[in-house]
Protein backbone atom coordinates (compact mmCIF):
# COMPACT_ATOMS: atom_id res chain seq x y z
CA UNK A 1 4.91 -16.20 -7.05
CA UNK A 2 5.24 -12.77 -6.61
CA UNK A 3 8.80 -11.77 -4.40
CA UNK A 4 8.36 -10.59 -1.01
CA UNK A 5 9.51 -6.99 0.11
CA UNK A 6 10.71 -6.76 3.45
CA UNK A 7 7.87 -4.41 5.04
CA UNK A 8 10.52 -3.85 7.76
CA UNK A 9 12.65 -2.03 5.67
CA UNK A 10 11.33 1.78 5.63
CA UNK A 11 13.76 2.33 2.40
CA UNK A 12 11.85 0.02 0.37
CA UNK A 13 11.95 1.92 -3.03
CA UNK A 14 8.82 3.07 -4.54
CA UNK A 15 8.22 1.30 -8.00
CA UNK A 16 7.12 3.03 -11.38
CA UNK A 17 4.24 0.55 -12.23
CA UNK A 18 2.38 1.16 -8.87
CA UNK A 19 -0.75 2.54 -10.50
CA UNK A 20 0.51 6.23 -10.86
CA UNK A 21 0.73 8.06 -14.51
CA UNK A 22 3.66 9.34 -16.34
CA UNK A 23 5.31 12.66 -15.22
CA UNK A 24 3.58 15.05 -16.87
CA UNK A 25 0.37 13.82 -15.47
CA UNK A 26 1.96 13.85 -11.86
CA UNK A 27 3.59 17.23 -12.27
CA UNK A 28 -0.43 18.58 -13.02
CA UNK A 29 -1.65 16.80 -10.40
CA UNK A 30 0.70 18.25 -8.24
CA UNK A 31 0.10 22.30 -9.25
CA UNK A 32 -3.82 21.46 -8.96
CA UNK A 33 -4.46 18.95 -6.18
CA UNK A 34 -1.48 19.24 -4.07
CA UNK A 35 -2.40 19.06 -0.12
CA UNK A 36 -0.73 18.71 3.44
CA UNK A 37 -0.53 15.24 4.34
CA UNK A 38 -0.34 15.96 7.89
CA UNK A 39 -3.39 18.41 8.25
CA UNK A 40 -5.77 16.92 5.62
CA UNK A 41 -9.00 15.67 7.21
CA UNK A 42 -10.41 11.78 6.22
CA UNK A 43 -13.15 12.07 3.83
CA UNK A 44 -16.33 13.75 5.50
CA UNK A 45 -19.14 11.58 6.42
CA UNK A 46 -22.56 12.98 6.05
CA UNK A 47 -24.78 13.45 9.54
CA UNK A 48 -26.30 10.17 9.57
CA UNK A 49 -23.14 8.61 9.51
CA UNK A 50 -21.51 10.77 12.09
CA UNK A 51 -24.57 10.08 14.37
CA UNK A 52 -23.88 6.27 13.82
CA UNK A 53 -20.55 4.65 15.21
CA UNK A 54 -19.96 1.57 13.38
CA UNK A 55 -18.85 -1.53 15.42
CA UNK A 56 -15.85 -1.92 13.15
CA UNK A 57 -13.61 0.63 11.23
CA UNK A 58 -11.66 -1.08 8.27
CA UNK A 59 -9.03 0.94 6.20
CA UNK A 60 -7.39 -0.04 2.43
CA UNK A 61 -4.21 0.79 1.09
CA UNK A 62 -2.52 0.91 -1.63
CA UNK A 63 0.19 3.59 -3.62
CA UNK A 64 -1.91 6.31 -5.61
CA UNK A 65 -5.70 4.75 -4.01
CA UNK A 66 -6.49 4.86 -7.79
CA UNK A 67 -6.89 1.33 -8.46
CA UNK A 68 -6.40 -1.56 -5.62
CA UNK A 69 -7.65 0.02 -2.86
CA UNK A 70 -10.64 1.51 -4.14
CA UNK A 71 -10.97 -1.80 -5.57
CA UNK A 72 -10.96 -3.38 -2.10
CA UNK A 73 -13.45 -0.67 -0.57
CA UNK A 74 -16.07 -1.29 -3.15
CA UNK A 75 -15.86 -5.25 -2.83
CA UNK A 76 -16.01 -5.30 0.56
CA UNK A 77 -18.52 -3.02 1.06
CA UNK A 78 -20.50 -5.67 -1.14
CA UNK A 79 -19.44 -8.55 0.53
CA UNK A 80 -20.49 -6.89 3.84
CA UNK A 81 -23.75 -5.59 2.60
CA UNK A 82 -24.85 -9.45 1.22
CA UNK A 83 -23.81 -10.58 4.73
CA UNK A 84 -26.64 -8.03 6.25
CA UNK A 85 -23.88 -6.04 7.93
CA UNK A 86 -23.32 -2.91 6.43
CA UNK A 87 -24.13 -1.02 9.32
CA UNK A 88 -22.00 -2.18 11.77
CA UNK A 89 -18.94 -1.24 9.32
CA UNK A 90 -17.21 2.37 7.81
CA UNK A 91 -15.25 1.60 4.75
CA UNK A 92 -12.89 3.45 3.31
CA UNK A 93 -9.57 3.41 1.16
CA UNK A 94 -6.62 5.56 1.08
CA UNK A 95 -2.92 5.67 -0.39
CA UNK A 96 0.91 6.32 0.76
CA UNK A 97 1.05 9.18 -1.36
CA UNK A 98 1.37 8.10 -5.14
CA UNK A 99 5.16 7.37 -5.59
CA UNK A 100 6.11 11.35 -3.35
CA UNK A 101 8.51 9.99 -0.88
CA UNK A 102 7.69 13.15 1.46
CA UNK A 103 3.92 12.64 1.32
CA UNK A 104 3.90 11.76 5.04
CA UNK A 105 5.24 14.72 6.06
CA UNK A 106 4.42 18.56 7.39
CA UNK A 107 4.95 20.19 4.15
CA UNK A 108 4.29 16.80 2.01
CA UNK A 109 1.52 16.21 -1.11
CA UNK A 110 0.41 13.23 -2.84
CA UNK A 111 -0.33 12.56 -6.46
CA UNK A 112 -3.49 11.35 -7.85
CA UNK A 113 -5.38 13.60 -4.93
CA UNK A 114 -9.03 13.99 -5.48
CA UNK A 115 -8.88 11.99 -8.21
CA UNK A 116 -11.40 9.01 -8.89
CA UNK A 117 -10.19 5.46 -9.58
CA UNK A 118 -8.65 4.66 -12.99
CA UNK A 119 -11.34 4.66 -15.89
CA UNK A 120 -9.75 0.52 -16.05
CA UNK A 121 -10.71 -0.50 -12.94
CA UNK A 122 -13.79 1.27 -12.80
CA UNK A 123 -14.81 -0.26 -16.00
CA UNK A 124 -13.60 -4.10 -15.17
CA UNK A 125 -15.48 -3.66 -11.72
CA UNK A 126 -18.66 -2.65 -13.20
CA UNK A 127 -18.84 -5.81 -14.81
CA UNK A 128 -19.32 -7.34 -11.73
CA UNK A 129 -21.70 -4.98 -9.96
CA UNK A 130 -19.15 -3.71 -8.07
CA UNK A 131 -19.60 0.48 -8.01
CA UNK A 132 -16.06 2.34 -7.59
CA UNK A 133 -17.26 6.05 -6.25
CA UNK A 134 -14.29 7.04 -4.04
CA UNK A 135 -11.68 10.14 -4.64
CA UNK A 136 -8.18 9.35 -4.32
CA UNK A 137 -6.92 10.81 -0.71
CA UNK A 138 -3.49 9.65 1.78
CA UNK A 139 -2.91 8.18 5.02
CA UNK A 140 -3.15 10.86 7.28
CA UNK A 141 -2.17 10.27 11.50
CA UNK A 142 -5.70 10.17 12.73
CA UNK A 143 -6.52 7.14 10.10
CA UNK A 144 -3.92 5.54 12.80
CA UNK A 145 -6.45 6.12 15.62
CA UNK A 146 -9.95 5.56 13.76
CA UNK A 147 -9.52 2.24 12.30
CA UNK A 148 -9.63 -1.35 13.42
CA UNK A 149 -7.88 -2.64 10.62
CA UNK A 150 -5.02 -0.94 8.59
CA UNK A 151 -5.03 -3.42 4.94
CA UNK A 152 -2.24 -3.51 2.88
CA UNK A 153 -2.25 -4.32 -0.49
CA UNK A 154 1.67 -5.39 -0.41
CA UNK A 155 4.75 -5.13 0.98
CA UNK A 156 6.01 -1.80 0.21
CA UNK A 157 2.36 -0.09 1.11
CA UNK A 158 3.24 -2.01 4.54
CA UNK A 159 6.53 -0.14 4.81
CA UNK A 160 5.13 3.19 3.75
CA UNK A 161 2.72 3.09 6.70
CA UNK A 162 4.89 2.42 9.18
CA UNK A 163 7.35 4.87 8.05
CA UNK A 164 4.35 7.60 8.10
CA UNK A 165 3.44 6.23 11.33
CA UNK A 166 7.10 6.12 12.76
CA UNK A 167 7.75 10.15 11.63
CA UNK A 168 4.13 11.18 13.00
CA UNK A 169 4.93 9.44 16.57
CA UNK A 170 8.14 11.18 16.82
CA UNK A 171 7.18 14.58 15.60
CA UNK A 172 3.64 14.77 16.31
CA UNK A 173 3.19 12.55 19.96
CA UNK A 174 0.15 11.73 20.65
CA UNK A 175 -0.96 11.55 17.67
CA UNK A 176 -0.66 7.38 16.66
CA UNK A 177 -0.95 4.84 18.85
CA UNK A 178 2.45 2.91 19.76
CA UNK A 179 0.92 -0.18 19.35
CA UNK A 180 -0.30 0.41 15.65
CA UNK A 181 1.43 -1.78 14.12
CA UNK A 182 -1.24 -4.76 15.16
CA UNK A 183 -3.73 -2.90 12.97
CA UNK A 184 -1.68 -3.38 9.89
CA UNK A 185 -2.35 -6.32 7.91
CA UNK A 186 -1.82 -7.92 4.12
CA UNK A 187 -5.05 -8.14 2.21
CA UNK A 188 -3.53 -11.43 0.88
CA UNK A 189 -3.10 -13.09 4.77
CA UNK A 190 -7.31 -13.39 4.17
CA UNK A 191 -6.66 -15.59 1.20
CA UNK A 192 -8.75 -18.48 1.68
CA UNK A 193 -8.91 -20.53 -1.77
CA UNK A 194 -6.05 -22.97 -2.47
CA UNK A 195 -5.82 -21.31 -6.01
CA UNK A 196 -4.70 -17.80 -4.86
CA UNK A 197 -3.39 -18.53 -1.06
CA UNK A 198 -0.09 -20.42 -1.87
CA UNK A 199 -0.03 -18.29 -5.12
CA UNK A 200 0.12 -14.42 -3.97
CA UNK A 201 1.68 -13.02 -1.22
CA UNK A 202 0.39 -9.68 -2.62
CA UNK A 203 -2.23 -8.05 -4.65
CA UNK A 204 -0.46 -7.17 -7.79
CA UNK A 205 -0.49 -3.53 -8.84
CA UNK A 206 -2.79 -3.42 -12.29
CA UNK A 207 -1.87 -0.51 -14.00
CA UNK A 208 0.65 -2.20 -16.49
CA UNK A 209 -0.93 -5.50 -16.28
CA UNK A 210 -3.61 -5.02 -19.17
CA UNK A 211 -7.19 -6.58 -18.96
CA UNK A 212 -6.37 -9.59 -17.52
CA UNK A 213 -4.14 -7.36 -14.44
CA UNK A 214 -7.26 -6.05 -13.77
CA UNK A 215 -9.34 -9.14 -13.58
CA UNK A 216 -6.75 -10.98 -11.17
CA UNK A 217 -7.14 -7.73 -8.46
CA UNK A 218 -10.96 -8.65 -8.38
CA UNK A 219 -10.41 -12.40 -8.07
CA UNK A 220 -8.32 -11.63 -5.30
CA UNK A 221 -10.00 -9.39 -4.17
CA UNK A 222 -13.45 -11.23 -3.77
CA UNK A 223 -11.99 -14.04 -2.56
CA UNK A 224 -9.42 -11.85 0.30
CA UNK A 225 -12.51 -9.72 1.33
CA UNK A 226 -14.53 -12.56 2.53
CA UNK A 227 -11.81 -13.96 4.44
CA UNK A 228 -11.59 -10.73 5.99
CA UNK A 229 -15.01 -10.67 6.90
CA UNK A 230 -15.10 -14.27 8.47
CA UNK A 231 -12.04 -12.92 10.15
CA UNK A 232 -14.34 -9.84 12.33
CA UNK A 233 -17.90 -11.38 11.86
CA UNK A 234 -19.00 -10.92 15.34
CA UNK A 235 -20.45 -14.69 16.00
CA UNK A 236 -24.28 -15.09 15.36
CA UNK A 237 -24.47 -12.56 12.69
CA UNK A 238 -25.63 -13.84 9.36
CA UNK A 239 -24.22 -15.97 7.11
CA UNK A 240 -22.54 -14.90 3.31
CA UNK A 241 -25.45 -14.74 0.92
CA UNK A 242 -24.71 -15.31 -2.57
């Protein structure tokens, strides 16, 4: 089993492997895509969407938003869409900056930013049907307000939004709610097969993991996204369809 991280613990270090390139990759992603976490705007919605509100708002992160969390989007999105509900949900995924440990703040940036998910995990989803199309963007305070549920791909992405969350309710009131905190959730607590619930207490970053890295995000994935949507299917709605 994977070891726990304390999520309580807002110096949780940052590890290498958590699906972000090498340092000359990050260094050109910072000169070309830099941005200001605390001003940047959620991605834009076209005017359909804005004319619809969705009855639930869900939210998926992970370090760089380059491989789990886009991951998660896309599968749920899926799993939502066979269930005949896509309409009463906005989906979208996001990260806690890419491995920057100032990416939270006023003058703060995030690797990976515009990017699309990682040429693996596009490639290992497609197999399944799954379609990865978002761009890699952070957590930004108003993603604080606009969504239901917060979902956490481990530990340390746990700890990373609440210490983005802490900072922006001291220096920017107003701006989360105090009460965030019951938003935030591990993708893995919506386990629901005996093979992966005892197993993983997190969904293991891919990016060193090879093929079979990959694979094991989707397993978990699929199986953690349907939890998740037995966990908010309003009652009377229709059932999974295969």
């Amino acid at each position: 089993m994977p070891s726990r991280v304390q999520a309580s613990n807002p110096a949780v270090s940052l590890q290498l492997g958590r699906c972000q390139s090498d340092t000359a990759f990050r260094k050109s992603a910072h000169s070309s895509k830099s941005h200001r976490a605390v001003g940047i705007v959620p991605r834009a919605q076209d005017k359909a969407a804005e004319q619809h509100v969705p009855e639930h708002k869900v939210l998926f992160v992970c370090l760089g938003n380059i491989c789990r969390s886009p991951s998660a989007e896309a599968v749920f999105k899926d799993v939502v869409k066979r269930a005949g509900l896509l309409s009463s949900f906005h989906i979208d995924s996001c990260g806690t900056g890419g491995g920057n440990e100032n990416w939270f703040t006023k003058d703060g940036w995030s690797y990976h930013m515009g990017y699309p998910a990682d040429d693996r995990m596009i490639s290992h989803a497609a197999k399944r049907n799954i379609e990865l199309t978002s761009k890699s963007r952070p957590l930004v305070a108003q993603d604080m307000i606009d969504y239901d549920y917060i979902i956490a791909m481990d530990a340390d992405n746990v700890a990373q939004i609440q210490l983005a969350a802490d900072h922006w309710i001291v220096n920017m009131p107003e701006s989360v709610p105090r009460d965030y905190r019951k938003k935030v959730k591990l993708m893995t607590s919506f386990l629901r097969s005996p093979k992966y619930k005892d197993k993983y207490d997190e969904v293991p970053d891919p990016y060193f993991g090879g093929e079979k890295g990959f694979e094991l995000v989707l397993d978990l994935l699929d199986d953690a996204c349907e939890g998740l949507l037995a966990d908010i299917q309003p009652r009377g709605s229709k059932p999974l369809v295969a």
